[in-house]
Structure formats: structure tokens, C-alpha cells
Protein backbone atom coordinates (compact mmCIF):
# COMPACT_ATOMS: atom_id res chain seq x y z
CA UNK A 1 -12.29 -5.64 -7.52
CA UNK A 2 -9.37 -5.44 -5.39
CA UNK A 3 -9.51 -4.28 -1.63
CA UNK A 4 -7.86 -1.15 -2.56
CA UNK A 5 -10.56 -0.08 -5.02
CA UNK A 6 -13.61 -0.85 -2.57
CA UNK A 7 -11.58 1.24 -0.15
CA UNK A 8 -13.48 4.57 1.06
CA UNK A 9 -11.11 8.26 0.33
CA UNK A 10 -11.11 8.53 3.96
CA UNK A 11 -9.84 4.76 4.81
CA UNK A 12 -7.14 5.50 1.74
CA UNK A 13 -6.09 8.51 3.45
CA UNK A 14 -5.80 6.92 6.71
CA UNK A 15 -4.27 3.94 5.55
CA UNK A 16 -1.33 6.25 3.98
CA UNK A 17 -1.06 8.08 6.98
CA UNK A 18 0.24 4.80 8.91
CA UNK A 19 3.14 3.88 6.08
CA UNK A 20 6.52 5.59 7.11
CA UNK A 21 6.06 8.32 4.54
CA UNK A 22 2.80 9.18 5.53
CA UNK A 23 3.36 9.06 9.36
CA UNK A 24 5.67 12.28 9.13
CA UNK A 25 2.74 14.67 8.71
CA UNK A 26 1.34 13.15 11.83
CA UNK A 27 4.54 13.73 13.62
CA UNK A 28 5.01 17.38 11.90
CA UNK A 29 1.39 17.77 13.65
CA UNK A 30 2.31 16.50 16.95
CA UNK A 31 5.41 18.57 17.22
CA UNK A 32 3.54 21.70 15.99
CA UNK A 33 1.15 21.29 18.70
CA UNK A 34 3.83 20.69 21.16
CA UNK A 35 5.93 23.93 19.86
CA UNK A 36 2.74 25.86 20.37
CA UNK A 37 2.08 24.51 24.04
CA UNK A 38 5.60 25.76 25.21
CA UNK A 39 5.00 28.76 23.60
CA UNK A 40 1.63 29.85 22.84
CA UNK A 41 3.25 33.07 20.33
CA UNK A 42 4.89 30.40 18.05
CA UNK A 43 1.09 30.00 16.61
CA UNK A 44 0.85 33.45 15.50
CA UNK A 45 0.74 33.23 11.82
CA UNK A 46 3.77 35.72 11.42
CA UNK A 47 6.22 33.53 13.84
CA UNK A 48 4.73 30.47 11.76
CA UNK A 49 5.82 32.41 8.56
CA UNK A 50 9.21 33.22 10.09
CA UNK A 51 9.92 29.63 11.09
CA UNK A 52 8.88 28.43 7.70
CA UNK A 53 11.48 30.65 6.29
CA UNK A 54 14.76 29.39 8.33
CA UNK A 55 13.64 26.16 7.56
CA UNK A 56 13.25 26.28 3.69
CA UNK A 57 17.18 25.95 3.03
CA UNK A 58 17.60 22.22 4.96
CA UNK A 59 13.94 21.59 3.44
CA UNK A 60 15.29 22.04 0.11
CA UNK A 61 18.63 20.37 0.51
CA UNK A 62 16.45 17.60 1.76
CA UNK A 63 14.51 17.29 -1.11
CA UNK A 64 18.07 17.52 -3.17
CA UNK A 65 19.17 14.39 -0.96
CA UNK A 66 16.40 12.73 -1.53
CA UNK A 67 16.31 11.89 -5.12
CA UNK A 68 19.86 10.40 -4.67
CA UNK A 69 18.97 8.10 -1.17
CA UNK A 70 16.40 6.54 -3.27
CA UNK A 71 18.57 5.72 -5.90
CA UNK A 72 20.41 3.81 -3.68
CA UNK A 73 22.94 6.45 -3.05
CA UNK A 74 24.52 9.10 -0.30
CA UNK A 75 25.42 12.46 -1.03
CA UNK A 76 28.01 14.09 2.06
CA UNK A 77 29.20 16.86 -0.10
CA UNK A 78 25.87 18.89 0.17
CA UNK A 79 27.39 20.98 3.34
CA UNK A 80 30.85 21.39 1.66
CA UNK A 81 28.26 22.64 -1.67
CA UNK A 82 26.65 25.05 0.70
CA UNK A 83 29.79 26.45 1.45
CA UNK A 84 31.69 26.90 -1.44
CA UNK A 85 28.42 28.75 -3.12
CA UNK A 86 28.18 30.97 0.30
CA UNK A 87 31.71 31.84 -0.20
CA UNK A 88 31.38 32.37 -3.76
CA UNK A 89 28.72 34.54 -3.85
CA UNK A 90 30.46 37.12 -1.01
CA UNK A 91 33.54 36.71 -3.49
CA UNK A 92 32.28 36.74 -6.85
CA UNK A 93 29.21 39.24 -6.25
CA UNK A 94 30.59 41.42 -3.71
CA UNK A 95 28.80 45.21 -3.57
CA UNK A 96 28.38 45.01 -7.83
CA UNK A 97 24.68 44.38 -8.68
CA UNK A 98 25.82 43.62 -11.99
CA UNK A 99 27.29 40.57 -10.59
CA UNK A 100 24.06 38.61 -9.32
CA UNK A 101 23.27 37.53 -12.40
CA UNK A 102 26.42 36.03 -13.57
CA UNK A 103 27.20 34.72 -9.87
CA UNK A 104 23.88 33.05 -9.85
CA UNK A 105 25.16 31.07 -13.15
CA UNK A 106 28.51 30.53 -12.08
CA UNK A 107 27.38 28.83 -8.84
CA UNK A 108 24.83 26.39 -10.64
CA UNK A 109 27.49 25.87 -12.89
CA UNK A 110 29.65 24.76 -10.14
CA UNK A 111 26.59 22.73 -8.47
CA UNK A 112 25.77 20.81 -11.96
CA UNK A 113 29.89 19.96 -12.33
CA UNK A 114 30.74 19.00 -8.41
CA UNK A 115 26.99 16.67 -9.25
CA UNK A 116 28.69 15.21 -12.73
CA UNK A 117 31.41 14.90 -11.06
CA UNK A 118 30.10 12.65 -7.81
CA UNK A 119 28.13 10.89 -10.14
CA UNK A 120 30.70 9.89 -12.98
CA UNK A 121 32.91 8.39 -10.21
CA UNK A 122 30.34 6.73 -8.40
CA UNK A 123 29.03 4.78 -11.64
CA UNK A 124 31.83 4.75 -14.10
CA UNK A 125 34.87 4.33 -11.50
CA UNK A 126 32.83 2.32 -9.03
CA UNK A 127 33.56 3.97 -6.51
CA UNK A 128 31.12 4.05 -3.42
CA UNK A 129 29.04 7.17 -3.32
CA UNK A 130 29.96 7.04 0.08
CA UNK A 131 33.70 7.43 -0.56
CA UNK A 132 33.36 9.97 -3.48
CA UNK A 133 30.94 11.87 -1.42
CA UNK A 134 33.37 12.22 1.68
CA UNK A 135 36.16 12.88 -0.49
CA UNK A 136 34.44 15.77 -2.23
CA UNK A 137 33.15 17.11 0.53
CA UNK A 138 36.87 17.60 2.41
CA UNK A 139 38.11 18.97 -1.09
CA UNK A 140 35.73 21.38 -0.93
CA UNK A 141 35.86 22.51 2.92
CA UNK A 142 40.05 22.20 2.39
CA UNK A 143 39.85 24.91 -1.04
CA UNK A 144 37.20 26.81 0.31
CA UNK A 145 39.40 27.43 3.95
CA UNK A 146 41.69 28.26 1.42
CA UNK A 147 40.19 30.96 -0.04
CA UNK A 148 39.10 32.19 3.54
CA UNK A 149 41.78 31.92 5.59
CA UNK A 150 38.94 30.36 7.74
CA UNK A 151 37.18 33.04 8.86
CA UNK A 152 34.52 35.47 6.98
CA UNK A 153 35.30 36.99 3.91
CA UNK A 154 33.25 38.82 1.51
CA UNK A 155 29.59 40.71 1.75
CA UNK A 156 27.25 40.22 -1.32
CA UNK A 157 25.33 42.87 -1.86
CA UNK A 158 21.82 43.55 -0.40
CA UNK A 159 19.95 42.99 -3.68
CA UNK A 160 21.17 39.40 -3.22
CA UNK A 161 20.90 38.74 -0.12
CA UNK A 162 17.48 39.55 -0.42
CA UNK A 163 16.43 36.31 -2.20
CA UNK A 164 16.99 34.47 1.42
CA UNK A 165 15.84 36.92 3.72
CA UNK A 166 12.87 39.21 1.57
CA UNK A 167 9.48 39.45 1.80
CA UNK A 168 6.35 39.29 -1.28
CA UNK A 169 4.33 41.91 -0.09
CA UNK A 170 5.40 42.44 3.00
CA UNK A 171 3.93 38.72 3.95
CA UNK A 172 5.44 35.98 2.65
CA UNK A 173 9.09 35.37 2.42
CA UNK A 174 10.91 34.86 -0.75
CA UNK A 175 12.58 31.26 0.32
CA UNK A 176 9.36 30.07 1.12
CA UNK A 177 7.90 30.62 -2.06
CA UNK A 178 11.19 29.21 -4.03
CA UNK A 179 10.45 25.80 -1.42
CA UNK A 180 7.08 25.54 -2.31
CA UNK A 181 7.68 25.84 -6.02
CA UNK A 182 10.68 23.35 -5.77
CA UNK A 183 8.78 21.03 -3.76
CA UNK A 184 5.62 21.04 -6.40
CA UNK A 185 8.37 20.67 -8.98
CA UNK A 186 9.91 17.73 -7.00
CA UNK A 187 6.62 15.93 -6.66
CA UNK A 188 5.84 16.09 -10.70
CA UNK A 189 9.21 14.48 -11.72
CA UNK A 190 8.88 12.16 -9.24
CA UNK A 191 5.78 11.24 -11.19
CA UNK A 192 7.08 10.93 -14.35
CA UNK A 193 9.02 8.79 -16.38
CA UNK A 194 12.48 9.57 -14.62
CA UNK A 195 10.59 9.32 -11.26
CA UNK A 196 9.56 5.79 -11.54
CA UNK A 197 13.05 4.77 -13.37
CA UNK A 198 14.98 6.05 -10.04
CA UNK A 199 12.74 4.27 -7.98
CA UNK A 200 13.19 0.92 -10.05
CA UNK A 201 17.12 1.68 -10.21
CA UNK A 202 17.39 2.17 -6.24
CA UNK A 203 14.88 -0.82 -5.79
CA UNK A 204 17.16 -3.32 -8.14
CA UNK A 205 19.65 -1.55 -10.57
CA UNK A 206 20.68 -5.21 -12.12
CA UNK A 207 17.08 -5.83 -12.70
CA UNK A 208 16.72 -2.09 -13.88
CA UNK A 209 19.78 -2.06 -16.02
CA UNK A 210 18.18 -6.04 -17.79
CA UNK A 211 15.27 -4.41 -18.54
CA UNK A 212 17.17 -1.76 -20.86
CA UNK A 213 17.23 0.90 -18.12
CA UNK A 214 20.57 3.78 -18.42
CA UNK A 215 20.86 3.16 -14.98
CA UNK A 216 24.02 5.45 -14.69
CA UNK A 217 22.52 8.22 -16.57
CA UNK A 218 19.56 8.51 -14.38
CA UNK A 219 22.01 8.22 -11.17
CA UNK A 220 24.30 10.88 -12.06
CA UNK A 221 21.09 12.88 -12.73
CA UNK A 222 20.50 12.34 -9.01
CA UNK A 223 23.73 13.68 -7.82
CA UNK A 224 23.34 16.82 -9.91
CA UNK A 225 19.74 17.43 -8.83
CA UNK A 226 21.22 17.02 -5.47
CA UNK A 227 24.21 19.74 -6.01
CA UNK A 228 21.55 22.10 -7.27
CA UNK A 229 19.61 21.81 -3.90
CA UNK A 230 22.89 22.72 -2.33
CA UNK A 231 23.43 25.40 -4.19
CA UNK A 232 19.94 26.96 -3.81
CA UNK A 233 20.05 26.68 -0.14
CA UNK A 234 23.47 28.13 -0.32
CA UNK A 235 21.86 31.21 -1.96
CA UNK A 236 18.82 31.70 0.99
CA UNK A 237 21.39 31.06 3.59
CA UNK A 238 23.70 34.02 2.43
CA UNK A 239 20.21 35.98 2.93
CA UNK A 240 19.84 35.51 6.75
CA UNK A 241 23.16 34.02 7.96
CA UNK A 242 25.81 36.07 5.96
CA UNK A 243 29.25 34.76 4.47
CA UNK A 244 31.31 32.60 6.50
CA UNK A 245 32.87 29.01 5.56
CA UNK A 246 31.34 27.35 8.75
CA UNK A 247 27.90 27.60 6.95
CA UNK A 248 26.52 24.75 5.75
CA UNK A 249 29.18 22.30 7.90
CA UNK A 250 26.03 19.60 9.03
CA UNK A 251 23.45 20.26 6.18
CA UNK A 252 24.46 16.96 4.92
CA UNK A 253 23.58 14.71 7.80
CA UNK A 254 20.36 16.90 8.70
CA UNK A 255 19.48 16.35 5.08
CA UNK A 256 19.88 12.55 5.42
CA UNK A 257 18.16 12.10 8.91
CA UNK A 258 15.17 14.36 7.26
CA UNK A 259 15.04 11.93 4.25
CA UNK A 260 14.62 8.90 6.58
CA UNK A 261 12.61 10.65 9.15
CA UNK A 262 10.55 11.27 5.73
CA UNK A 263 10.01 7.52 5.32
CA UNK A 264 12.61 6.77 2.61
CA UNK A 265 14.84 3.35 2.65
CA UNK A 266 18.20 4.12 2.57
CA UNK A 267 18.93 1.37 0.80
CA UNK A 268 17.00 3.25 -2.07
CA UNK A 269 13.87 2.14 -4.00
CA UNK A 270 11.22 3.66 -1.38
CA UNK A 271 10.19 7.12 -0.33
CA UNK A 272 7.89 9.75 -1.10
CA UNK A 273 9.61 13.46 -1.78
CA UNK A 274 7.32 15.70 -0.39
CA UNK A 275 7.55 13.44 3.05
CA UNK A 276 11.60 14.41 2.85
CA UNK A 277 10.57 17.65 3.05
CA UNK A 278 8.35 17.67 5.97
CA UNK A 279 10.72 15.61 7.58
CA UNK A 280 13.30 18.69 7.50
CA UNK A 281 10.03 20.57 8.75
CA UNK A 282 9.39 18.10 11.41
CA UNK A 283 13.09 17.86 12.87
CA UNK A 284 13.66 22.01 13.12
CA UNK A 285 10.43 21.69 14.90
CA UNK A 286 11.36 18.65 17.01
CA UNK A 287 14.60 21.10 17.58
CA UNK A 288 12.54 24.29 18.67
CA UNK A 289 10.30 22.08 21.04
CA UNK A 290 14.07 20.72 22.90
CA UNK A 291 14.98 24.57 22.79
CA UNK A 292 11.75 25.85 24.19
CA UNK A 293 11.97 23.49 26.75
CA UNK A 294 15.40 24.26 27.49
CA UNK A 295 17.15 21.26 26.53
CA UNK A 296 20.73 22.19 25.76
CA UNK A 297 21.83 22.80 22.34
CA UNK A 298 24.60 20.56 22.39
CA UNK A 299 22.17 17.21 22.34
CA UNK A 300 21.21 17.91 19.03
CA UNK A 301 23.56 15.84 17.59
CA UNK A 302 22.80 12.80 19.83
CA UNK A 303 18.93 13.59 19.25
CA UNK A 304 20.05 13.45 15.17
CA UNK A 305 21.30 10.10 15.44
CA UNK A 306 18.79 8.60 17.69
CA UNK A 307 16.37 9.54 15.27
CA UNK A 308 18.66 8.29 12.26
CA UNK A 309 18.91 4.72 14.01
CA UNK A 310 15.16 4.90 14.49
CA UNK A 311 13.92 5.80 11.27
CA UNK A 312 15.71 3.38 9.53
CA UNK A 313 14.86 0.27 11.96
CA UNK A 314 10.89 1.29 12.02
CA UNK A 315 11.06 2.15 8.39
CA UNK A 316 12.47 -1.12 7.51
CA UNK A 317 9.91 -2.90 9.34
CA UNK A 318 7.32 -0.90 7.91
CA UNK A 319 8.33 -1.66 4.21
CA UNK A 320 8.63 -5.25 4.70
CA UNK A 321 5.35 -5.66 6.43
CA UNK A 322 3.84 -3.73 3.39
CA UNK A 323 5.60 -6.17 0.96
CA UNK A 324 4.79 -9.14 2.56
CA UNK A 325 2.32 -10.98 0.75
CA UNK A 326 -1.04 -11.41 2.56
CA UNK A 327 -1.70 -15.02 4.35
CA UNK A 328 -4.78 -17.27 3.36
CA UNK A 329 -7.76 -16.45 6.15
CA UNK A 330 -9.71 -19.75 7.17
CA UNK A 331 -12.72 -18.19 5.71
CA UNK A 332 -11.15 -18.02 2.20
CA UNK A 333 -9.90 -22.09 2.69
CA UNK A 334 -13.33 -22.69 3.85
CA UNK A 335 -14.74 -21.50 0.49
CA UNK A 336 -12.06 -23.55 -1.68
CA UNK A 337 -10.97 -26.44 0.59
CA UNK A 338 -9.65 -28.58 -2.47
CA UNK A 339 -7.69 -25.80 -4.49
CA UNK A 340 -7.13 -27.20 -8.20
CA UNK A 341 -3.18 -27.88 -8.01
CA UNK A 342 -1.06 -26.73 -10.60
CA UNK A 343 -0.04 -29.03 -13.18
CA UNK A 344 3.41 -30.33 -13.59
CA UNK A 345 4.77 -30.20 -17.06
CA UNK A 346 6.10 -33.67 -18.13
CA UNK A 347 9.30 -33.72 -19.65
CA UNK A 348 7.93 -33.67 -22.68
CA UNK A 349 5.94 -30.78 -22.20
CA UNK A 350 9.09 -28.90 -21.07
């Protein structure tokens, strides 16, 4: 029986708790704690609920980034995505009801095609996702300023925006509902087939594509997973924040640092998706604590790339300490001091 098995729940759940994916909840509970010191009224379950709700959109594009980080992939359009949807749906949906419908379509239709897209050129043309990434992100910021002239066009009508910004009951907000079900959603095809085949793909896509793996189909399936994210949280941001091209300029990096600060390798092969999303959860509340304490806004980049740096180092460390293979006590050479060696094969047994 292997020391895993003989393991209590409780030593399991602590154990998991101390790998980079699983220290993020502690974190998310430290900050929470810390929010709620500074300001006793961010406790109340209603200011909890509200919170919850201005995070959902970078939780979600987090989750979107996600699946294509551990496929060994980047994805820097996801802001540029944001914004072209924001911009479409002020455009395309305007005051007409009978538009939300069709606008919804047309702007997943856009998110599946700018993911095909990202993903065709990053595995057919082999070009890094990096560089198709970047250059589809300025292609989209430079056509949707543009459109705009740079400055806010278009107002969707209320029915719409109330996807981002409404309330079931009177209690719980609309976008957190539509994270919650994308997140349980996440979580199950992470567990199934495809799940485990972009984890072996970001872990070793020559060993993945030997063993008779479609490595390119499942990585384009990443990018337009990822596109759809953007688009979604393009839809709950046009709830609270209106239409204007600057939204979404950022998502992409606070999507990234999330997915790390989640425990995933950016190198791809590791991570765990619901810890991407509490990582988004943890760094709006790292965010809050800075504001509450009245650290200027304008270190929030610097605090985003501290953490980036961080992440990734302690992460690495983590993973390889995890995968090293465990050394031979003296008790265990005590009980076998003359180990049978293993044969060599004489050449003619070769």
C-alpha cells in the first residue's frame, strides 16, 4: 500500500494545501482576513456579494487563460477580445432588444474565430503564441480605435447590460452565478479525456504527439476556450463599466499573474483550474487590502509583476521538489543491506 493510500482525509487535505495550487486558498484566506481587519464592513455578506461580482469577469478570463498556459501556451489578445466584444455589443445591440440575441452570437462567433485563428498560426505556421498573441492583440486595439475614434461610443440597452450588473432575487448577482457555473464546468473538462491530453501536451507535446496524441487540435481548442472567456467577461463588464475601448486594456496580464499566482507552470503541463480562479480572487483582494490601506493605485502594476516573478520562481521549486524522486532512508538500507543487483544481459541475451 503506498503512503498515499495509508494517508488520513485530513493529512491529504493538508498535504494539498502546501503544493502551489493548493496554497492559493490559504492566501485567498489570509487576504480576506486582512481586507476585513482594515475594514470591518467588507465582511458583511452583501459587500462580500458585491466584491464577488466585480471580480467574476478577470476570474473568468482567468480560467479562459488557463487552459492555454498549461498547454504550454500565452494568450495576450484576451484584453484586445474584451474590447472588441464591449465595443460590439454598444454597436451592434444599441437600444434594440431584438438585438441581444443575435449580438450575443455574433460576439462568440468572433471569440471562437480570433481563438481558431491564434491557434492555427501558433501550430500550423509555427509561430510563437507569444508573437501571434501580441500581434492580434494590437490588430484588435488598432480596428477597434478605429471604429471609436478612441473614445466611447455606443450604449447597449439595459436588458443587456443587465447580465453583468443584475441581481437573482434581489441577492445574488447574475455574473456570479455565470462564474460559478463556468468554473464547475471548467473543473469537469479538466477531468476528462481532453483535460488530461492538455496536460500531457503542455507537459511534453513530442512525447504527446509519439503517443498518437492531435496535439494541435487540442491546442487550438485552448485558444478558443480562451477567446470565449474573453468574450464572456466582455459581456459582464458592459454591465457595470459601460462601453468604452479602454476596457479590458490589462485583463491579459492580470489573467496570467492569476494563473501563476494559481499554481500553474508556465511552461505548461501543471496547474489546477479552479486554483486560477481563486488566484484572480486572491489578487483583487490583495488589491483592495493596498487600497484600504491607502497604498497608491499606481503600484499595482509593480505589485503585478513582483508577484509574477514570484509565483513562477516558488512554483518552480515547488514542482520539482514534488517530482523529485524520494531518497533511500538508512532504515530502509538497514532492512536490505545487500540489494539483489540487476542482471546484465550478455550480448547474447541482447
Amino acid at each position: 500500500m503506498s503512503a498515499l493510500a495509508q494517508q488520513s482525509p485530513w493529512q491529504r487535505f493538508v498535504a494539498a494545501l502546501g503544493t502551489p495550487s493548493g496554497a492559493v486558498f490559504v492566501l485567498l484566506v489570509v487576504l480576506l482576513i486582512a481586507a476585513s481587519i482594515a475594514n470591518p464592513r467588507f465582511a458583511e455578506p452583501d459587500q462580500l456579494v458585491r466584491f464577488l461580482a466585480r471580480t467574476a469577469p478577470i476570474a473568468i478570463a482567468a480560467i479562459g487563460q488557463f487552459f492555454v498556459i498549461v498547454s504550454g501556451e500565452f494568450d495576450l489578445s484576451m484584453g484586445a477580445v474584451i474590447a472588441a466584444q464591449v465595443v460590439i455589443a454598444g454597436n451592434i445591440i444599441g437600444q434594440d432588444e431584438a438585438m441581444i440575441l443575435p449580438g450575443i452570437a455574433l460576439m462568440l462567433l468572433v471569440g471562437v474565430m480570433v481563438g481558431l485563428l491564434n491557434g492555427v498560426l501558433t501550430t500550423f505556421a509555427k509561430v510563437p503564441s507569444f508573437i501571434v498573441t501580441l500581434g492580434m492583440m494590437l490588430a484588435l486595439y488598432g480596428f477597434v480605435r478605429f471604429l471609436t475614434g478612441g473614445a466611447a461610443t455606443g450604449n447597449p440597452v439595459d436588458s443587456f447590460r443587465e447580465i453583468g450588473r443584475g441581481l437573482l432575487g434581489d441577492v445574488l448577482p447574475y455574473s456570479v452565478i455565470i462564474l460559478v457555473v463556468l468554473a464547475v464546468a471548467a473543473w469537469l473538462l479538466m477531468r476528462s479525456p481532453f483535460g488530461h491530453t492538455l496536460l500531457a501536451v503542455g507537459d511534453n507535446a513530442v512525447a504527446a504527439r509519439l503517443s498518437g496524441t492531435r496535439t494541435a487540435g487540442v491546442k487550438i481548442s485552448a485558444f478558443v476556450l480562451s477567446s470565449l472567456a474573453a468574450t464572456v467577461a466582455g459581456i459582464l463588464l458592459v454591465g457595470y463599466a459601460g462601453v468604452h475601448p479602454s476596457i479590458g486594456t490589462g485583463y491579459e496580464f492580470q489573467a496570467i499573474t492569476a494563473v501563476v499566482l494559481g499554481g500553474a507552470v508556465l511552461g505548461g503541463g501543471r496547474g489546477w483550474v479552479l486554483s486560477a480562479a481563486a488566484g484572480a480572487i486572491a489578487l483583487e483582494l490583495l488589491f483592495t487590502v493596498l487600497n484600504q490601506v491607502g497604498t497608491d493605485s499606481t503600484w499595482r502594476p509593480s505589485v503585478q509583476g513582483i508577484i509574477i516573478i514570484l509565483a513562477v520562481a516558488l512554483g518552480a521549486v515547488a514542482w520539482r521538489t514534488a517530482r523529485r524522486p524520494p531518497s533511500v532512508s538508512r532504515t530502509d538500507a538497514a532492512r536490505d543491506p545487500d540489494p539483489i543487483p540487476t542482471p546484465t544481459p550478455t550480448p547474447g541475451e541482447q
